[in-house]
C-alpha atoms as a PDB file:
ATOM      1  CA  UNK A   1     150.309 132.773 122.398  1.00  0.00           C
ATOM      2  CA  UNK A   2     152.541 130.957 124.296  1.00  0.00           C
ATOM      3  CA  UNK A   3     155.812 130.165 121.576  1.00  0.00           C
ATOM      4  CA  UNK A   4     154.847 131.996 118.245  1.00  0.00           C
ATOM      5  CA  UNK A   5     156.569 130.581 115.068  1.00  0.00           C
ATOM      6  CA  UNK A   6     157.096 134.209 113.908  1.00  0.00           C
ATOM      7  CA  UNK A   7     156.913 137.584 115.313  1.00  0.00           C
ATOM      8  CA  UNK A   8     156.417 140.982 113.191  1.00  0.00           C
ATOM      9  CA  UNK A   9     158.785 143.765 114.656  1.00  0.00           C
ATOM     10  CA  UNK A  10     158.026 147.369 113.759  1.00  0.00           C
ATOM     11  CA  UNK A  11     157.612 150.902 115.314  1.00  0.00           C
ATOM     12  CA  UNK A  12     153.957 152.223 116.219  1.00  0.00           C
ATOM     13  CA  UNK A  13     153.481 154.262 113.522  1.00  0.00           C
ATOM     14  CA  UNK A  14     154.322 151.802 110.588  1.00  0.00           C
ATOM     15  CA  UNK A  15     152.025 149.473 112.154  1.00  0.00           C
ATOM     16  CA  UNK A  16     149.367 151.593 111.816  1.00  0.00           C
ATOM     17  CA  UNK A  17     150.657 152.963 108.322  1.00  0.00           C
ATOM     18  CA  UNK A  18     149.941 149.710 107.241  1.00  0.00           C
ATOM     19  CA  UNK A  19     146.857 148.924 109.086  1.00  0.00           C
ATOM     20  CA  UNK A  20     145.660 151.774 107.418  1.00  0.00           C
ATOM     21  CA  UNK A  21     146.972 150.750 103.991  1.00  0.00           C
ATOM     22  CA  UNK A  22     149.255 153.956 103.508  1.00  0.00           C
ATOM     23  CA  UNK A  23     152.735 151.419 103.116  1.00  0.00           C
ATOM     24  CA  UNK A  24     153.593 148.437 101.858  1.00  0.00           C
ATOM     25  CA  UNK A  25     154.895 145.661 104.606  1.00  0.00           C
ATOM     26  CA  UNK A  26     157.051 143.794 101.910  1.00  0.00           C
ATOM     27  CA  UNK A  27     158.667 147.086 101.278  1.00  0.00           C
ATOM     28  CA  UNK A  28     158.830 147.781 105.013  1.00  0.00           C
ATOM     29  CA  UNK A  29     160.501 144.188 105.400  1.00  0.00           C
ATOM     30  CA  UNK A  30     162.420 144.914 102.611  1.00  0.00           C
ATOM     31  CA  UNK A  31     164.156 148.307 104.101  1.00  0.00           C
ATOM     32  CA  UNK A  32     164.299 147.102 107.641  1.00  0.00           C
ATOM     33  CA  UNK A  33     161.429 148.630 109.089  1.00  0.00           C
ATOM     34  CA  UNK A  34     159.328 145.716 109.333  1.00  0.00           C
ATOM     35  CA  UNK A  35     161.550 142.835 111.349  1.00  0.00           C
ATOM     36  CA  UNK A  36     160.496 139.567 111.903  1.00  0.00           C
ATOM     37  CA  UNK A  37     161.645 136.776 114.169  1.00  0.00           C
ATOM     38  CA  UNK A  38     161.433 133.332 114.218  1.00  0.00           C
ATOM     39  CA  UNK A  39     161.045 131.053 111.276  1.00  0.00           C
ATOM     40  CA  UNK A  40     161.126 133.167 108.136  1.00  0.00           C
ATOM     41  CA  UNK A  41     159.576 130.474 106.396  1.00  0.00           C
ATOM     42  CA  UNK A  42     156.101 132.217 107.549  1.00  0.00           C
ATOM     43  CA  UNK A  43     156.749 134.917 106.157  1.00  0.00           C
ATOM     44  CA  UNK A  44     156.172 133.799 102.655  1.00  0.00           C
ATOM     45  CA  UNK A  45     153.470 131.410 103.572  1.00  0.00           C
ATOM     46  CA  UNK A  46     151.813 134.505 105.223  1.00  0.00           C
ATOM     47  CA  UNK A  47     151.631 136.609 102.412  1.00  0.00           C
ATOM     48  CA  UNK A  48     147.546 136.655 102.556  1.00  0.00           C
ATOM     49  CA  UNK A  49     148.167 138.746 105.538  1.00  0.00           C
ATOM     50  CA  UNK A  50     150.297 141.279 103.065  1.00  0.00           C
ATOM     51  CA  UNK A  51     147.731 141.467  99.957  1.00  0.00           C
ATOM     52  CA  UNK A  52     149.286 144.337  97.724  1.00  0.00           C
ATOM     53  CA  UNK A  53     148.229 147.683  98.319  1.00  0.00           C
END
């Protein structure tokens, strides 16, 4: 993708932690862990991607 409109920042293993379903992105975003970039307005609209755990 040539010019995302957001971009989802975090180390390997959180990734996978919540591939996996052992942690919560929102609390991940929440704390820092889980960064994005871009417009933030995705990151609400994306909350499908996030369903609660």
């Amino acid at each position: 993708m040539e010019d995302p409109r957001l971009t989802l920042r975090t180390r390997f293993e959180d990734f996978v932690d919540i591939v996996g379903g052992r942690k919560d992105p929102r609390r991940l975003l929440a704390t820092g862990r889980l960064r994005p970039r871009g417009d933030l307005r995705w990151v609400w609209r994306s909350r499908e991607m996030f369903p609660p755990l």
